[in-house]
Protein backbone atom coordinates (compact mmCIF):
# COMPACT_ATOMS: atom_id res chain seq x y z
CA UNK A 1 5.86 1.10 8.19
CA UNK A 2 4.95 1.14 11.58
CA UNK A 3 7.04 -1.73 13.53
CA UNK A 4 6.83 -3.59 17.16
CA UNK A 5 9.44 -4.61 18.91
CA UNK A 6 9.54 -5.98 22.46
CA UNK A 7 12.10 -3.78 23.76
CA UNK A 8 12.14 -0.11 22.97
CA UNK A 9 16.03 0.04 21.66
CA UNK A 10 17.61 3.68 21.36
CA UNK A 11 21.35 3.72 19.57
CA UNK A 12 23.21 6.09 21.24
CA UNK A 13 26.79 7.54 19.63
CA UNK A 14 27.36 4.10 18.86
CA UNK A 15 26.12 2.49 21.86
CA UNK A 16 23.15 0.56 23.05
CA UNK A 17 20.14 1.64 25.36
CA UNK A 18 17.80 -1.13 25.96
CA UNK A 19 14.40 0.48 27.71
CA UNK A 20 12.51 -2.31 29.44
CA UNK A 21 10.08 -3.16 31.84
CA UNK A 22 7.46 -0.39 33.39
CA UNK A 23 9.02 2.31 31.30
CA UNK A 24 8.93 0.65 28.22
CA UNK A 25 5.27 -0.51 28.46
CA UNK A 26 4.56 3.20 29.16
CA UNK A 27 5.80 4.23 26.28
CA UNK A 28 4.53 2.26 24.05
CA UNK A 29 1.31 2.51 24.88
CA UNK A 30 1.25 6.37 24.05
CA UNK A 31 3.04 6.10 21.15
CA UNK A 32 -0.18 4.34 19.06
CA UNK A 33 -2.00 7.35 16.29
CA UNK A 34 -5.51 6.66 17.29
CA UNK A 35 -6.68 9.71 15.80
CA UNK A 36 -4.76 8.65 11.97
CA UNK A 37 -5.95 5.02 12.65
CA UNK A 38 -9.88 6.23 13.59
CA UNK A 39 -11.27 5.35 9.99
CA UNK A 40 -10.25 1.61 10.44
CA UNK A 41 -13.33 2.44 13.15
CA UNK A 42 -15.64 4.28 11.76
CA UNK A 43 -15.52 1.82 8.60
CA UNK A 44 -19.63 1.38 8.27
CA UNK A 45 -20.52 3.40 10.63
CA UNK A 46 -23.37 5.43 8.11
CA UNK A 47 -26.85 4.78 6.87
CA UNK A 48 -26.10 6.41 3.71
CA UNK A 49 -25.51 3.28 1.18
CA UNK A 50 -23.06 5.63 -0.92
CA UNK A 51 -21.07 6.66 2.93
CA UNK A 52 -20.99 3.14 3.97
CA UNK A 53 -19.38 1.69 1.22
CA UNK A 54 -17.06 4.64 0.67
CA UNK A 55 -15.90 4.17 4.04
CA UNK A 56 -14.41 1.25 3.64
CA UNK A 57 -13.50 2.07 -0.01
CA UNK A 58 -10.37 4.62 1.83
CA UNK A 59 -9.01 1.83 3.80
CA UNK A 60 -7.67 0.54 0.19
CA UNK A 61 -3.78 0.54 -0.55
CA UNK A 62 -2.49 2.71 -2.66
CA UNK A 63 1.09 3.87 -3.53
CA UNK A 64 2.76 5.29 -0.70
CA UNK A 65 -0.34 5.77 0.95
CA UNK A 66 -1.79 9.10 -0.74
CA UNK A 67 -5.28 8.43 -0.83
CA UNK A 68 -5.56 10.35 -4.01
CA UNK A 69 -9.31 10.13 -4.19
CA UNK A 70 -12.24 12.32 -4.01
CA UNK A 71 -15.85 12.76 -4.29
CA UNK A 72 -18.84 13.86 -5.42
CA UNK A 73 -21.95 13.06 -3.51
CA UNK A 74 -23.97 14.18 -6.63
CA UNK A 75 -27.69 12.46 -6.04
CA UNK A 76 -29.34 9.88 -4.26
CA UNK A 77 -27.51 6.40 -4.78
CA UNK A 78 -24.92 7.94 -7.06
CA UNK A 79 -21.28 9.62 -6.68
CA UNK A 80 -18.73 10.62 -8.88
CA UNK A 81 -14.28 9.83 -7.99
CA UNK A 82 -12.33 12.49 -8.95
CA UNK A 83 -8.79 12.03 -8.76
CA UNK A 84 -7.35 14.61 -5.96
CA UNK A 85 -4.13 15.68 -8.42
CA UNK A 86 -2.17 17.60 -5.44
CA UNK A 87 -1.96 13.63 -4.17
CA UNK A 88 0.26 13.00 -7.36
CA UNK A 89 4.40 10.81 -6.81
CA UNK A 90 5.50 13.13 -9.97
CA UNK A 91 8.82 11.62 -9.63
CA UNK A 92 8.60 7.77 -8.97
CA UNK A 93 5.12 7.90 -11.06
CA UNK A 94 5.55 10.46 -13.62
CA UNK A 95 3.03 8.99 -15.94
CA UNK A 96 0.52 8.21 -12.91
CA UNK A 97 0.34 5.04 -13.87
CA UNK A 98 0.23 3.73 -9.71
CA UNK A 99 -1.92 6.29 -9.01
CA UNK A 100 -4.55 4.96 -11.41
CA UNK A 101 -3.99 1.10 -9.55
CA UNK A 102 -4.92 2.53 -6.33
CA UNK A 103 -7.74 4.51 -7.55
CA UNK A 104 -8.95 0.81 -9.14
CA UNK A 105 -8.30 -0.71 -5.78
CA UNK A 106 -10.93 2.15 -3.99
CA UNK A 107 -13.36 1.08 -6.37
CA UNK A 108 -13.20 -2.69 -5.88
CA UNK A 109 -12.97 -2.00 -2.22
CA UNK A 110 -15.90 0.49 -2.59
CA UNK A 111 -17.91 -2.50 -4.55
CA UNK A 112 -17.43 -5.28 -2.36
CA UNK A 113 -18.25 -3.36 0.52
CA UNK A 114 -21.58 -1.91 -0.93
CA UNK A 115 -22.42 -5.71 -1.25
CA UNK A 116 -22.75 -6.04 2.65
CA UNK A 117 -26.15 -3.44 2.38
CA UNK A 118 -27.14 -5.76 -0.94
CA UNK A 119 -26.19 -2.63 -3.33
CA UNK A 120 -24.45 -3.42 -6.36
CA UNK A 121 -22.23 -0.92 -7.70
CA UNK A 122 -22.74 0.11 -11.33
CA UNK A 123 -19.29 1.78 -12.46
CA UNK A 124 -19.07 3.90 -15.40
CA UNK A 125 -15.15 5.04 -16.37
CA UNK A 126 -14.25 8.40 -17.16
CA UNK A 127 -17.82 9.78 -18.33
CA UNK A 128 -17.72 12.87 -20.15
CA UNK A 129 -17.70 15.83 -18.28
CA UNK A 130 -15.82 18.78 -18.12
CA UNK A 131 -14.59 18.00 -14.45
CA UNK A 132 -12.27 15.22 -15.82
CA UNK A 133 -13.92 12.73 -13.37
CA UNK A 134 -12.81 8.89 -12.87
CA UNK A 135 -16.31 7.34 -12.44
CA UNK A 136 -19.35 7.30 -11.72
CA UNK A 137 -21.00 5.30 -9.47
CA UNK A 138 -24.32 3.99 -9.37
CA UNK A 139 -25.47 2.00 -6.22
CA UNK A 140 -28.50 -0.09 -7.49
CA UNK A 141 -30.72 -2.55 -4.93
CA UNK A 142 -29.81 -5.75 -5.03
CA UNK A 143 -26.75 -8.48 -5.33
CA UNK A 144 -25.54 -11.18 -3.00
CA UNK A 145 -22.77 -10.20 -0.75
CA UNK A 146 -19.32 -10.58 -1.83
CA UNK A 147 -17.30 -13.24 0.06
CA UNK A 148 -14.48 -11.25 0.15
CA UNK A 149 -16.36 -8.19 2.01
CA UNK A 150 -15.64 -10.24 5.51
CA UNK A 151 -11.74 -9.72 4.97
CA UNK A 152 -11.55 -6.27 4.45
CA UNK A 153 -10.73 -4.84 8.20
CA UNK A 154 -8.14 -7.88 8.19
CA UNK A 155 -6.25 -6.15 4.88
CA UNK A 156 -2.76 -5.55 5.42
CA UNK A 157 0.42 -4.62 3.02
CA UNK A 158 2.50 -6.56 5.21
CA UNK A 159 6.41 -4.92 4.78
CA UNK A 160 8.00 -7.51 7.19
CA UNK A 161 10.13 -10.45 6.69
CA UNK A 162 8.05 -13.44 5.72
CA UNK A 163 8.80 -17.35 7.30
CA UNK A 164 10.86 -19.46 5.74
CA UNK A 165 8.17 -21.43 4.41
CA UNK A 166 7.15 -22.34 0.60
CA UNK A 167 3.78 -21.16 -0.68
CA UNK A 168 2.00 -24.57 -1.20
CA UNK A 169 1.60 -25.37 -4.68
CA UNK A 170 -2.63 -25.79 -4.15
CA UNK A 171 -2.53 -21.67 -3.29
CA UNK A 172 -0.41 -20.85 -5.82
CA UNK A 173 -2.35 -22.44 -8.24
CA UNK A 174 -5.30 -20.53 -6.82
CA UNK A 175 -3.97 -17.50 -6.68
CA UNK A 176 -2.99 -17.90 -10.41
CA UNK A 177 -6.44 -16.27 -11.48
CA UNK A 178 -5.35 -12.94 -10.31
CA UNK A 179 -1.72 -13.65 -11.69
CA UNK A 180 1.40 -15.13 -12.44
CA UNK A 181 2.64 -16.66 -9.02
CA UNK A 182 6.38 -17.34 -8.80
CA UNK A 183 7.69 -20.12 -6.44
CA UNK A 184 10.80 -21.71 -7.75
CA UNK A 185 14.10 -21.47 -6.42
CA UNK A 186 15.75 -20.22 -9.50
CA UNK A 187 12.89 -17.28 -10.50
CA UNK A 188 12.23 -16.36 -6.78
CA UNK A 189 16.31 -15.47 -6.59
CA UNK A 190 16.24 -13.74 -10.20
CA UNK A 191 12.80 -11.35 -9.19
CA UNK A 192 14.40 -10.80 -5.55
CA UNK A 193 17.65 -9.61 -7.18
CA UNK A 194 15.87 -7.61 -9.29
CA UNK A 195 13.23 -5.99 -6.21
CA UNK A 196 16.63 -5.53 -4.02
CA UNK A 197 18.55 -3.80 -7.06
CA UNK A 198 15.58 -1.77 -8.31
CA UNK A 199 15.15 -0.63 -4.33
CA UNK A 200 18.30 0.66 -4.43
CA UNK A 201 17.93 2.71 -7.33
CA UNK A 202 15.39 4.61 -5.91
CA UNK A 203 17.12 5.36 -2.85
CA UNK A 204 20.46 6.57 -4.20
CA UNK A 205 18.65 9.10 -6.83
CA UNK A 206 17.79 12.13 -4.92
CA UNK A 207 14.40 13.31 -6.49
CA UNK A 208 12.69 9.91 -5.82
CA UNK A 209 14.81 9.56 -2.82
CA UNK A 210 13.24 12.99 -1.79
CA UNK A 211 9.89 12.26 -2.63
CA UNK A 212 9.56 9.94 -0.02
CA UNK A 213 11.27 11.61 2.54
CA UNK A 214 8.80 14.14 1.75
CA UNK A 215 6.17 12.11 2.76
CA UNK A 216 7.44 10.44 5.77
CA UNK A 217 5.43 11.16 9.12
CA UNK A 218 7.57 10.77 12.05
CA UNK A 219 5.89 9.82 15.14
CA UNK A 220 2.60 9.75 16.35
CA UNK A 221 2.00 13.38 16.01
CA UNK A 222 2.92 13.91 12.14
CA UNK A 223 1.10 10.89 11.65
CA UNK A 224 -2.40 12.06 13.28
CA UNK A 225 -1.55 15.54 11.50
CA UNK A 226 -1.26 14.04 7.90
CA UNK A 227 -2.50 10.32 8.42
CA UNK A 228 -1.26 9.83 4.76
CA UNK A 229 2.28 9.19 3.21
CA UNK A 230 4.71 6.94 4.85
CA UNK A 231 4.02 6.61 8.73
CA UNK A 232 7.27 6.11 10.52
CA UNK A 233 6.05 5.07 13.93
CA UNK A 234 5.86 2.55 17.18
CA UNK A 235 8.16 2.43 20.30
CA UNK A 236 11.21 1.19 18.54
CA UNK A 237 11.37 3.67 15.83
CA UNK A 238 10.29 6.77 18.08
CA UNK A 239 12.99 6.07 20.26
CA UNK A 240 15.51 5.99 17.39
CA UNK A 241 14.29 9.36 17.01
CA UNK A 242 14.47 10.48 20.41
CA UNK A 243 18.16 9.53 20.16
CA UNK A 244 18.48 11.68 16.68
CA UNK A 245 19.44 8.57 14.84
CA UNK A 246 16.27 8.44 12.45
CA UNK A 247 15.78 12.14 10.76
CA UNK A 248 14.16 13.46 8.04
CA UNK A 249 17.75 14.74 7.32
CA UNK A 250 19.97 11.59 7.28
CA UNK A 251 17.71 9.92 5.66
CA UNK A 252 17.98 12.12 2.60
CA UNK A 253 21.75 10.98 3.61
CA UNK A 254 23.32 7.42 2.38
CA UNK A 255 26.14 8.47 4.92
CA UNK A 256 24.19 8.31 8.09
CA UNK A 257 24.01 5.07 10.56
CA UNK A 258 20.07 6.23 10.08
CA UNK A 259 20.33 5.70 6.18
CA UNK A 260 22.19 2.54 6.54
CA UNK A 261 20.23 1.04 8.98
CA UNK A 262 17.07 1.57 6.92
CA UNK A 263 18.71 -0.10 3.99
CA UNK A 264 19.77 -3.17 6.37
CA UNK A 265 16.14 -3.48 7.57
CA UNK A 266 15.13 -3.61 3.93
CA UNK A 267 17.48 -5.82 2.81
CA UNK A 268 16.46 -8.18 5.27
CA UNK A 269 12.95 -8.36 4.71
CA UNK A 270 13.32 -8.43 0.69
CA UNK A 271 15.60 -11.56 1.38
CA UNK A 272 12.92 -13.14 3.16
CA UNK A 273 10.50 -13.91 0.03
CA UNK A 274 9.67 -17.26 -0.63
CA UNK A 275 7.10 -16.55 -3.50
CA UNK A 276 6.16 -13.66 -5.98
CA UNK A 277 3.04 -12.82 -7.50
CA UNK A 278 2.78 -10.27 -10.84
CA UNK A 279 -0.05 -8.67 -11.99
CA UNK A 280 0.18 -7.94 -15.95
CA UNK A 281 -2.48 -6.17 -18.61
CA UNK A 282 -2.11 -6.48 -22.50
CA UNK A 283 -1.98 -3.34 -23.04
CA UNK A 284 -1.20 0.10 -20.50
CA UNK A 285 -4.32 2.29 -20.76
CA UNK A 286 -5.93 3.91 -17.93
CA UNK A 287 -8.77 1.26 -18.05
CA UNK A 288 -6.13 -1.10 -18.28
CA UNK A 289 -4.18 0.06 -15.14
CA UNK A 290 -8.05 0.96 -13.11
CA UNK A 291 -8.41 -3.22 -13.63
CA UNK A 292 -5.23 -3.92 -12.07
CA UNK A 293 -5.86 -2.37 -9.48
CA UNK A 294 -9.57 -3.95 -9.30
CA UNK A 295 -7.42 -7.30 -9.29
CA UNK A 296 -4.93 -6.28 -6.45
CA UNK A 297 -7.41 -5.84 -4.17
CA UNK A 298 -9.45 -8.74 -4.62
CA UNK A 299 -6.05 -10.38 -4.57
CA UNK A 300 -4.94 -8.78 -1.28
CA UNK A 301 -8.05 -10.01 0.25
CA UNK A 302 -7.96 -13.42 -1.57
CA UNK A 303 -4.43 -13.67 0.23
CA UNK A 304 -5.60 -12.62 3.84
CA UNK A 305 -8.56 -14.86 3.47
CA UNK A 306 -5.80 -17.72 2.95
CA UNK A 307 -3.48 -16.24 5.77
CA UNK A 308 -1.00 -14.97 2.84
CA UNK A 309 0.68 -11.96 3.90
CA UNK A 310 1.11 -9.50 0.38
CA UNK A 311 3.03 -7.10 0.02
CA UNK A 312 3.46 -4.96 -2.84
CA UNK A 313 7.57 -4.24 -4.37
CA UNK A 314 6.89 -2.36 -7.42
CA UNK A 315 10.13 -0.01 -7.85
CA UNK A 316 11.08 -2.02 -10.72
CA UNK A 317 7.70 -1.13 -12.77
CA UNK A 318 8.53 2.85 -12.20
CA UNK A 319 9.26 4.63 -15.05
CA UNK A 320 11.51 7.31 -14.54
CA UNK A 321 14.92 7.26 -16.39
CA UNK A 322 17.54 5.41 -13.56
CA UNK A 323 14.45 2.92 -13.50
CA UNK A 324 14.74 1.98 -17.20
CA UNK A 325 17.20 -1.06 -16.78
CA UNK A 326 15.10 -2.53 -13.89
CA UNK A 327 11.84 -1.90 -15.50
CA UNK A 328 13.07 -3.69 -18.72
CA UNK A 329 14.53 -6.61 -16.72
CA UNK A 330 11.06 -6.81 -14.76
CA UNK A 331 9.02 -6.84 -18.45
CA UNK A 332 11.27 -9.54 -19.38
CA UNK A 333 11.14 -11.90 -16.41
CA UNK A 334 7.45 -11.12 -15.31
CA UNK A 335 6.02 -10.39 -18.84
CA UNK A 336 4.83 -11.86 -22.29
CA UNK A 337 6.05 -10.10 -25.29
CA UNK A 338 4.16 -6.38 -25.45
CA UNK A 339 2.46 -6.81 -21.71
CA UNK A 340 2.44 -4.50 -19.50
CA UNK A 341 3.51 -5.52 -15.81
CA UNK A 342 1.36 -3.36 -13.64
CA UNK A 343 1.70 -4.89 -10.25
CA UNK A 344 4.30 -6.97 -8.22
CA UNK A 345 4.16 -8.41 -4.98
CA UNK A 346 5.73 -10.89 -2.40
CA UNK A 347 3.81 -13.33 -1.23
CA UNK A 348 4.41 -15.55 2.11
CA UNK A 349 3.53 -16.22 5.54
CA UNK A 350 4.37 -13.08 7.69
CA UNK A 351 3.26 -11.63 10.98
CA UNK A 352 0.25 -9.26 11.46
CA UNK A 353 0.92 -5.87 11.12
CA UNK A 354 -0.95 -2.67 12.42
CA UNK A 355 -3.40 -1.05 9.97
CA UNK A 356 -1.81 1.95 7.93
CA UNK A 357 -3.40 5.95 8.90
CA UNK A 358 -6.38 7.20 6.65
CA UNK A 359 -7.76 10.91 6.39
CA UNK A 360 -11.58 10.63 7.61
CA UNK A 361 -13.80 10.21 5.42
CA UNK A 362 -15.38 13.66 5.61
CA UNK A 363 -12.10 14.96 4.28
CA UNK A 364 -12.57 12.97 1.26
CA UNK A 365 -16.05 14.39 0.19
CA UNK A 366 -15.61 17.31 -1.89
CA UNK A 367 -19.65 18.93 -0.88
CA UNK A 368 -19.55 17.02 2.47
């Protein structure tokens, strides 16, 4: 959520500070988390087949950036995911249903990028053990390299307004293996009243409301102390705190000018959709959700390959109670009869945006 701006505003009581020239540059350049953004770095930076590719495999999205994975360097060529259960969203994912789509995405990130030393993965769901484990992985010799593997440092979840330019039909149509793309006038109004309504409901019940306050970093320091969660950083939104108008208090607030300005920001970049893209399985089981999540990924590269920006508005598909209505509506617009929507994203042509803060790898390996 980190956001640029050319001139470093600070709202003061009201008022308007505009910090420019040499003072402004200074700032911003301290204000960048190199230490929460280091794993975007180090990405292949090991000999180890099993390191390399699970160093890329953490730079995969996941929902609101918990990295809930872990592992188990058990033998030669082989590991074992575990999913790290303090990492769990118990109230906007009570059944853990987003948790599962991110672990998928880590292990089609973790797949492609073993391609790039010729490995191919060999994935085995939840084998028995007594650990309760996710996978296990088998990196074998051999395989051509995936196509997709020279996207992944490009990867973005881009959360800014898009252009005001149509998705061209030929892409859509494309894009239509990974899922059901939405461009017309009348559906693309219908899912983005839906997205902006569903958004709301999140932020005016407390518990999920205070979830992701919870989680927010603010400013460079939280964010290289706990490079997970929502990062609230850059210039702009530093100075906002510097001037005490973004908190971790008002925005647990809908009276503030910090909650309100939040939800303008929002509402302006959910109005500028032109096309959205849903991601559906027949039925909901874990396997079911791990494959969405497979698809997402190869989706967001697919759509960074084309210069797509993606970005993933999935309030609607959470299933706690104020959610019901929304999630209903969403099944019914997005859905056949007795799918399961798992995923939903917009899709357009937006800026590039910085690359999100990962924990090191090392803090990932559970007998590192």
């Amino acid at each position: 959520m980190t956001l640029s701006r050319r001139k470093t505003l600070a709202l003061l009581g009201g008022g308007l500070i505009v910090a420019t020239g040499a003072a402004a540059g200074a700032f911003a350049m301290t204000r960048t988390p190199s230490k929460a953004l280091a794993p975007w770095n180090a990405a292949g930076d090991y000999e180890d087949p099993r390191l390399f590719a699970l160093s890329y495999a953490l730079l995969a999205p996941n929902p609101h950036n918990r990295q809930p994975w872990l592992i188990d360097l058990e033998k030669d060529n082989q590991f074992t995911l575990y999913r790290d259960k303090t990492r769990d969203l118990p109230h906007t994912d009570p059944y853990h249903r987003q948790i599962f789509v991110g672990l998928g995405c880590f292990l089609e990130l973790m797949t492609i990028a073993a391609t790039l030393r010729n490995r191919t993965a060999k994935i085995e769901l939840f084998p028995e053990s007594p650990a309760d484990p996710i996978a296990r992985v088998q990196l074998a010799e051999g395989g051509d390299v995936d196509p997709l593997a020279d996207h992944i440092l490009a990867r973005r979840s881009c959360k800014e307004p898009y252009l005001d330019k149509p998705v061209p039909e030929k892409i859509a149509i494309e894009l239509g293996r990974y899922g059901t793309v939405f461009t017309k006038n009348g559906e693309v109004d219908r899912i983005k009243a839906l997205t902006w309504e569903a958004w709301l409901t999140e932020m005016h019940t407390h518990r999920t409301l205070k979830e992701s306050v919870d989680l927010m970093r603010f400013g460079k320091t939280e964010i290289n102390a706990d490079p997970d969660g929502i990062d609230l950083g850059g210039p702009f939104l530093e100075s906002l705190m510097l001037a005490g108008i973004l908190t971790r208090e008002n925005q647990l607030d809908p009276t503030t000018t910090g909650f309100q300005e939040g939800i303008k920001l929002y509402r302006k970049m959910l109005a500028a959709t032109p096309a959205y893209i849903a991601l559906t399985t027949s039925e909901n089981n874990r396997k079911d959700q791990i494959d969405a999540g497979r698809r997402w990924l190869r989706l967001n590269l697919e759509t960074t390959r084309l210069g797509l920006a993606l970005h993933p508005v999935s309030q609607a598909l959470q299933e706690f109670d104020e959610m019901e209505p929304h999630y209903r509506q969403a099944h019914e617009l997005l859905a056949n009869p007795g799918e399961t929507v798992q995923m939903l994203g917009r899709l357009g042509y937006g800026p590039m945006t910085p690359p999100t803060p990962r924990w090191p790898l090392a803090t990932r390996i559970m007998n590192e």
